[in-house]
C-alpha atoms as a PDB file:
ATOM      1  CA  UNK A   1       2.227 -42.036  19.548  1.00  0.00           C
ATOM      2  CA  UNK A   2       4.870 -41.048  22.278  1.00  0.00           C
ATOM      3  CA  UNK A   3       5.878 -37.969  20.474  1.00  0.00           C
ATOM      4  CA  UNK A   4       2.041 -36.624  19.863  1.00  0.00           C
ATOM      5  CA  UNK A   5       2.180 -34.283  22.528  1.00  0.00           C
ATOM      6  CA  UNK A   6       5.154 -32.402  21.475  1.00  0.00           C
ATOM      7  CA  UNK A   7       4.033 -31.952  17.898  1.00  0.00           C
ATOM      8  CA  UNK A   8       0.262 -30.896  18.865  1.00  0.00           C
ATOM      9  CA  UNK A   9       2.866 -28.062  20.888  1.00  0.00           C
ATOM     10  CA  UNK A  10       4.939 -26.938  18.169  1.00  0.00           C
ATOM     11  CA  UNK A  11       2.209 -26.984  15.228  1.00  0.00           C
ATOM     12  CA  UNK A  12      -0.149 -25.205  18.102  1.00  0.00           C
ATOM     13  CA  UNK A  13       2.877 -22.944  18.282  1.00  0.00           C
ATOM     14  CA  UNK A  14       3.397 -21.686  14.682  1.00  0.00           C
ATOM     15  CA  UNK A  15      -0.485 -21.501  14.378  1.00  0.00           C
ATOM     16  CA  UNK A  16       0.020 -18.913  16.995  1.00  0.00           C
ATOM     17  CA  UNK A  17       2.465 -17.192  15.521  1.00  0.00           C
ATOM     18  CA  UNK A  18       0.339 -16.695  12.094  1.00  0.00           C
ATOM     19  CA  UNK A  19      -2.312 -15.611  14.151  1.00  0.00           C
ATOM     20  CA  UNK A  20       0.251 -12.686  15.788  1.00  0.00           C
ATOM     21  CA  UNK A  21       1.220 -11.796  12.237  1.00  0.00           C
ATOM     22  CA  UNK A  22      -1.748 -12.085  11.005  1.00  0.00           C
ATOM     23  CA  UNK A  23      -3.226  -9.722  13.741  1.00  0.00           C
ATOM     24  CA  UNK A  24      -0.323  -7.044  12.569  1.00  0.00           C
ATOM     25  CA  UNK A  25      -1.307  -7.142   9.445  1.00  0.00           C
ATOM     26  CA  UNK A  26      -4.637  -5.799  10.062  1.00  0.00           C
ATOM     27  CA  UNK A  27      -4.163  -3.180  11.599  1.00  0.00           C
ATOM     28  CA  UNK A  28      -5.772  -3.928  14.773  1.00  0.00           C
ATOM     29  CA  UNK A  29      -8.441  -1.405  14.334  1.00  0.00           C
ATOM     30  CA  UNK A  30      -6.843   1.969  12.385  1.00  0.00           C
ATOM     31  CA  UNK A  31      -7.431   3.163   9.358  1.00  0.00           C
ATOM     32  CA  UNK A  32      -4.626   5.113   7.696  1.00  0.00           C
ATOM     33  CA  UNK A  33      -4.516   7.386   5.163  1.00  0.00           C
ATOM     34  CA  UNK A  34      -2.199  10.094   3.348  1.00  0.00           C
ATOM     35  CA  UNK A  35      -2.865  11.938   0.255  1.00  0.00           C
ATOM     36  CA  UNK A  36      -1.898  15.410  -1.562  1.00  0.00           C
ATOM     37  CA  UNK A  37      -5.048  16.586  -2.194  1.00  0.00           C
ATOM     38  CA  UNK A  38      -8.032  18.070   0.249  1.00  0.00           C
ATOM     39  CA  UNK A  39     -10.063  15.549   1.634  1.00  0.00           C
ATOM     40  CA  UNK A  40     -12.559  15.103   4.365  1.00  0.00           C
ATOM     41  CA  UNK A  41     -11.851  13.770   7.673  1.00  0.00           C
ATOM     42  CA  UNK A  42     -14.377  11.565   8.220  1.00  0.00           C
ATOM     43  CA  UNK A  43     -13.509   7.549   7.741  1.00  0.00           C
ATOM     44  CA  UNK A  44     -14.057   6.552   4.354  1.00  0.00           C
ATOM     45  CA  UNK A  45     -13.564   9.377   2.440  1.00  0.00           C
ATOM     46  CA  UNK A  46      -9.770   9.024   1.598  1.00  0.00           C
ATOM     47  CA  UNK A  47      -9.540   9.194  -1.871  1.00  0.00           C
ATOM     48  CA  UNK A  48      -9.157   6.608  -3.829  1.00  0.00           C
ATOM     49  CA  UNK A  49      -5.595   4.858  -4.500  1.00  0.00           C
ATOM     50  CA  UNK A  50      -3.874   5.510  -7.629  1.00  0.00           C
ATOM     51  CA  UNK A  51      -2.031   2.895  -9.121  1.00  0.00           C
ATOM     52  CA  UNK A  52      -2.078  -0.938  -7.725  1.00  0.00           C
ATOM     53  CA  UNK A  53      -3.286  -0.176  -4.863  1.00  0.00           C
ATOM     54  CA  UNK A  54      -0.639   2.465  -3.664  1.00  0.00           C
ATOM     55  CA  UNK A  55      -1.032   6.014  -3.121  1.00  0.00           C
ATOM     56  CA  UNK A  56       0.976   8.428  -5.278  1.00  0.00           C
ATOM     57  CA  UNK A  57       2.110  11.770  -4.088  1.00  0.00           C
ATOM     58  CA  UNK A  58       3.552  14.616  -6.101  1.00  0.00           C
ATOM     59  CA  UNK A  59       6.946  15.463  -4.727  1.00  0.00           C
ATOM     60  CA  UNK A  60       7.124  18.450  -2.641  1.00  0.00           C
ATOM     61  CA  UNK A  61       3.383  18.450  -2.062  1.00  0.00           C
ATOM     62  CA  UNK A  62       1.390  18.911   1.039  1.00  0.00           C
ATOM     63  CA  UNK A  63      -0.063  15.962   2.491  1.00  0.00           C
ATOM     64  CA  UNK A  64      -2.421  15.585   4.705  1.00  0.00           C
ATOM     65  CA  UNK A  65      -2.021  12.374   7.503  1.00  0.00           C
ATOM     66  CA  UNK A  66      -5.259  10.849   8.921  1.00  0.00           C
ATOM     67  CA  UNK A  67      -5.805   7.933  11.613  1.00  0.00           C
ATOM     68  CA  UNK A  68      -8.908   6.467  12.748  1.00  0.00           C
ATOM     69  CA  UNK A  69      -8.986   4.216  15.499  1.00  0.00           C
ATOM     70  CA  UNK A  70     -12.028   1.683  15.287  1.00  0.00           C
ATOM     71  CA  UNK A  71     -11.348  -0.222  17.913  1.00  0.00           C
ATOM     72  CA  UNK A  72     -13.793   0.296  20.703  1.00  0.00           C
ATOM     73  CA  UNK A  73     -11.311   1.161  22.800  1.00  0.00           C
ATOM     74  CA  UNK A  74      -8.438   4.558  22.921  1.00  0.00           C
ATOM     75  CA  UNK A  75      -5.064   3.859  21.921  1.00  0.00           C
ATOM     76  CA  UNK A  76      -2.063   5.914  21.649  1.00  0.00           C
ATOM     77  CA  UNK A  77      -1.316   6.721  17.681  1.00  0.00           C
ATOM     78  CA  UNK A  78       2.297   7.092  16.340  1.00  0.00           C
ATOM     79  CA  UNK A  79       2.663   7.140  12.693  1.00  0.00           C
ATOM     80  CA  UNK A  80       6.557   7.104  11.196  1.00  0.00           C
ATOM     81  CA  UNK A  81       7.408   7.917   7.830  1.00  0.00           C
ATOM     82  CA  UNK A  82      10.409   6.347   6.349  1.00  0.00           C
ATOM     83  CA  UNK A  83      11.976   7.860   3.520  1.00  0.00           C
ATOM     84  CA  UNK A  84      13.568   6.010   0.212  1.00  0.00           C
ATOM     85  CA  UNK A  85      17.176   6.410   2.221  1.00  0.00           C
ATOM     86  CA  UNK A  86      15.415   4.558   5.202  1.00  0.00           C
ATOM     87  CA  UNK A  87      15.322   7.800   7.477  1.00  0.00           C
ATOM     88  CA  UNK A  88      13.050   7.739   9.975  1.00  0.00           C
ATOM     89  CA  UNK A  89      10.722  10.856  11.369  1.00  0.00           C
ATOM     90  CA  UNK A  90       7.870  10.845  13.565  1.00  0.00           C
ATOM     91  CA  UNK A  91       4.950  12.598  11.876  1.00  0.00           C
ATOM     92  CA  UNK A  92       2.229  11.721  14.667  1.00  0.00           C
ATOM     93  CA  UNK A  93       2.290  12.904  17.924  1.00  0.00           C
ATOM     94  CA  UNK A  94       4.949  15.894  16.745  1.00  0.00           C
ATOM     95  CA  UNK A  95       8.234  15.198  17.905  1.00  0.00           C
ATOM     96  CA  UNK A  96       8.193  16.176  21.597  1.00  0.00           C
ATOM     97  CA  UNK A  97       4.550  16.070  22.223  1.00  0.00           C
ATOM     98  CA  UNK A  98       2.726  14.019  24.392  1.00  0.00           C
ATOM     99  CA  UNK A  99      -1.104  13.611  22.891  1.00  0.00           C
ATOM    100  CA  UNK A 100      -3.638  11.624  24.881  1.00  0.00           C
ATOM    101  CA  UNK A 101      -4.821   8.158  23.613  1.00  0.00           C
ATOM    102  CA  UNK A 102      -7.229   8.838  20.579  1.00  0.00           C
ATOM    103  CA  UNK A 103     -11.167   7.409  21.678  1.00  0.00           C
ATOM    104  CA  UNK A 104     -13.057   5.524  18.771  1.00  0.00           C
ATOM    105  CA  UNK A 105     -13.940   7.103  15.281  1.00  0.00           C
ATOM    106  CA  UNK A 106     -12.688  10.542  16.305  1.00  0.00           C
ATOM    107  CA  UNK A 107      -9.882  12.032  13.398  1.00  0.00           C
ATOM    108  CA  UNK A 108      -6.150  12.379  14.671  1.00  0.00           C
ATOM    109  CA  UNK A 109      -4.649  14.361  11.751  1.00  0.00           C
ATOM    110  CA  UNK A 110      -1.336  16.039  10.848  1.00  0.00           C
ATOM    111  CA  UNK A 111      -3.491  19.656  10.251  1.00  0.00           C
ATOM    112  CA  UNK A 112      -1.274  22.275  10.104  1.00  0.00           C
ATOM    113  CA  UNK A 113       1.925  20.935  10.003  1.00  0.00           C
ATOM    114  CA  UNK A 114       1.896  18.552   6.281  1.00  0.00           C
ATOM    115  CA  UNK A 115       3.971  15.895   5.475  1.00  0.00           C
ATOM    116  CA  UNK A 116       6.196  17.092   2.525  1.00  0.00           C
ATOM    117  CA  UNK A 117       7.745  14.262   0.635  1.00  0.00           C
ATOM    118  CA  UNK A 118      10.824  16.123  -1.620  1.00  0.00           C
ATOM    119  CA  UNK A 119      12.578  13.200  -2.902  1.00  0.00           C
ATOM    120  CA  UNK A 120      10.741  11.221  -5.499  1.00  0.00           C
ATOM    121  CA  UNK A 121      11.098   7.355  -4.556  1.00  0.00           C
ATOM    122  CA  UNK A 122       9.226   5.002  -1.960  1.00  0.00           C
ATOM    123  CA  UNK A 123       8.101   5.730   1.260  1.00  0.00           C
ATOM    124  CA  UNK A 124       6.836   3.853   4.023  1.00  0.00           C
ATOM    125  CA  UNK A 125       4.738   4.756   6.600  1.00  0.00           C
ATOM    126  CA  UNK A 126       3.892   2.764   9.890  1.00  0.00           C
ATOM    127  CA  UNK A 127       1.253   3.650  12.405  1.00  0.00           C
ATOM    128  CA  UNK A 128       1.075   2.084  15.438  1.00  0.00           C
ATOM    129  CA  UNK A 129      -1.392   2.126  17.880  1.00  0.00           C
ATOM    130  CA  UNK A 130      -0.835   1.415  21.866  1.00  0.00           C
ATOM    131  CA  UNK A 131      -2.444   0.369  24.877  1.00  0.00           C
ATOM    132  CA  UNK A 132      -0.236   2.103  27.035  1.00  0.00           C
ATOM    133  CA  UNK A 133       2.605   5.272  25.281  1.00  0.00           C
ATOM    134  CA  UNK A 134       5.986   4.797  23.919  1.00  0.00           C
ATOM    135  CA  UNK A 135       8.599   7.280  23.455  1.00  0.00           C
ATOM    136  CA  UNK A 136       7.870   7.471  19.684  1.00  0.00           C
ATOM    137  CA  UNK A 137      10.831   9.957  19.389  1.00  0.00           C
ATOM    138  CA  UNK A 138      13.641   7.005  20.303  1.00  0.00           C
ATOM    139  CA  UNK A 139      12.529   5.206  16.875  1.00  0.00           C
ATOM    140  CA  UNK A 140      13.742   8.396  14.772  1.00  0.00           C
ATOM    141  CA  UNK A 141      16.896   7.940  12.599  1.00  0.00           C
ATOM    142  CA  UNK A 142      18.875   9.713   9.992  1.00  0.00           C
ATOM    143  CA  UNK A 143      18.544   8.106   6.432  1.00  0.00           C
ATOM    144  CA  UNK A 144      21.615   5.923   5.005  1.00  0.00           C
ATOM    145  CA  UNK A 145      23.831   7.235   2.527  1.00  0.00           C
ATOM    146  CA  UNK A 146      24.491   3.614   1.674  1.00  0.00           C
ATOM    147  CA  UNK A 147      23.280   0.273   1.623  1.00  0.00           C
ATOM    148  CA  UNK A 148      24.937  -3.079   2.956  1.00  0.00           C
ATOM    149  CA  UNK A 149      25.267  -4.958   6.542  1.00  0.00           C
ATOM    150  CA  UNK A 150      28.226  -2.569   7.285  1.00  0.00           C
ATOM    151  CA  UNK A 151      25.388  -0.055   7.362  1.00  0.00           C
ATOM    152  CA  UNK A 152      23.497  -2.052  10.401  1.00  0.00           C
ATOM    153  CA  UNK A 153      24.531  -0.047  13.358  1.00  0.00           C
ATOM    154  CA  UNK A 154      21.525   0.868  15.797  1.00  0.00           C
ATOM    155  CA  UNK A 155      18.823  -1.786  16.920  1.00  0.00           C
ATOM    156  CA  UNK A 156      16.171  -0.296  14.470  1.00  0.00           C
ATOM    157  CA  UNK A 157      18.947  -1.141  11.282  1.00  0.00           C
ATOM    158  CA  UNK A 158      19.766  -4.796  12.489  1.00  0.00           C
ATOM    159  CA  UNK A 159      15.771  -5.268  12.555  1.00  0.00           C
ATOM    160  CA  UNK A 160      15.553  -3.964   9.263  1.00  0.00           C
ATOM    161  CA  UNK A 161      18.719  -5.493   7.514  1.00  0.00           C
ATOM    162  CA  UNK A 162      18.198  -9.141   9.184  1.00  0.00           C
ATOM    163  CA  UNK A 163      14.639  -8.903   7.594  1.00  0.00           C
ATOM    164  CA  UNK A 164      15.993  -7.731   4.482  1.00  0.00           C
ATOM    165  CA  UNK A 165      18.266 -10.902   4.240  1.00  0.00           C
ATOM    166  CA  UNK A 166      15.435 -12.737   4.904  1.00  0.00           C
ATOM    167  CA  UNK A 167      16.588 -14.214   8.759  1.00  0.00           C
ATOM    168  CA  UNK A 168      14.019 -13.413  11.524  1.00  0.00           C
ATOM    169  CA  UNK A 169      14.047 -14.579  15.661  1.00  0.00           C
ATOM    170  CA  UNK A 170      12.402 -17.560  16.280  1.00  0.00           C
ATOM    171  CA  UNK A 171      10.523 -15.661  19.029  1.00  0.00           C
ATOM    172  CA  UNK A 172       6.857 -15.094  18.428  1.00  0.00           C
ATOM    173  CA  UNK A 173       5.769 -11.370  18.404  1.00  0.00           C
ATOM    174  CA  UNK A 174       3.605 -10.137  20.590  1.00  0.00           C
ATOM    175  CA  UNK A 175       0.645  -8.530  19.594  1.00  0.00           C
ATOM    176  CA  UNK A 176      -1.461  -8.403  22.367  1.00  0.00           C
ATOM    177  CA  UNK A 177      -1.103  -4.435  23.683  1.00  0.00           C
ATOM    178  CA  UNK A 178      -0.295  -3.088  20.390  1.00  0.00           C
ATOM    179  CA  UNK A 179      -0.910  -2.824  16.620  1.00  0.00           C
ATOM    180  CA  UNK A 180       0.300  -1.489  13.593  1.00  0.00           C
ATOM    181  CA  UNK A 181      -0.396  -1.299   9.446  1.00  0.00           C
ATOM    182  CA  UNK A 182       2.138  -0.069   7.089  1.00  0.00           C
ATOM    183  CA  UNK A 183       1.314   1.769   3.969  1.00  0.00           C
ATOM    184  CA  UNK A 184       3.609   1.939   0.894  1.00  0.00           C
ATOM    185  CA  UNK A 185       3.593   5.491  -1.215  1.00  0.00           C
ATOM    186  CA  UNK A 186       4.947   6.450  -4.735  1.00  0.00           C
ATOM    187  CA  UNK A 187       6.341   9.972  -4.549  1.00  0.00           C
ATOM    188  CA  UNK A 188       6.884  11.389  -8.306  1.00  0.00           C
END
């Protein structure tokens, strides 16, 4: 078949490309976890989820943010939350610092400065984890006071809003230097 060669290239291709996502998904090595109440550092002992498998947090409640990098290898940890208006605030490193890559196993929490969710709704909350740092602060934005493609103004909002209308690039993502999970959370 004359044409073999360029479909073993393009079904090699989107193989590849599940693979990428697929690799996102994961996590690439971090464990994530949030909750209201006082738990342990150590991995394994966040509490239990609450309902479907999503954490649920008590409106204005003090939570406590821990990361755990498993890979065998440090990485540079930035966790986001985003907020039910789609606001966006850097919760690890705090905004302005410059921590060093986190080695395997060892905590990296939010102690002493909680995350305090005031507006009951859904949040998000991305970590990412890096070969080499970012400046974390650049992804920070103000939440929308309304919804809509007329609302799509910096780079982060056309990601968001083209994924939200369900069109993506046809360019694979690449996964190779960096990772990231993102965890859903009920605040009541």
């Amino acid at each position: 078949d004359p044409k073999f060669a360029d479909t073993m290239r393009v079904g090699l291709k989107k193989v590849l490309r599940v693979q990428q996502l697929l690799k996102l998904s994961r996590g690439g090595g971090l464990l994530f976890c949030i909750d209201d109440s006082s738990y342990h550092h150590a991995p394994g002992s966040c509490p239990a989820k609450e309902r479907r498998d999503l954490r649920v947090l008590k409106a204005g409640a003090e939570s406590l943010v821990t990361v755990h990098n498993t890979d065998t290898k440090p990485h540079n940890i930035y966790v986001f939350g985003i907020d039910p208006s789609y606001g966006v605030a850097l919760i690890l490193p705090k905004t302005g610092a410059v921590d060093p890559a986190q080695p395997e196993s060892r905590p990296y929490r939010n102690d002493g400065d909680p995350v305090v969710a005031r507006v009951p709704g859904t949040y998000r909350f991305v970590t990412i984890a890096t070969e080499e740092p970012i400046t974390a602060a650049a992804l920070e934005q103000d939440g929308l006071s309304r919804r809509g493609a007329a609302t799509c103004n910096s780079a982060l909002e056309e990601i968001l809003c083209a994924a939200n209308s369900g069109t993506r690039s046809g360019a694979a993502v690449k996964a190779g230097k960096w990772s990231a999970i993102v965890e859903t959370v009920i605040v009541e």
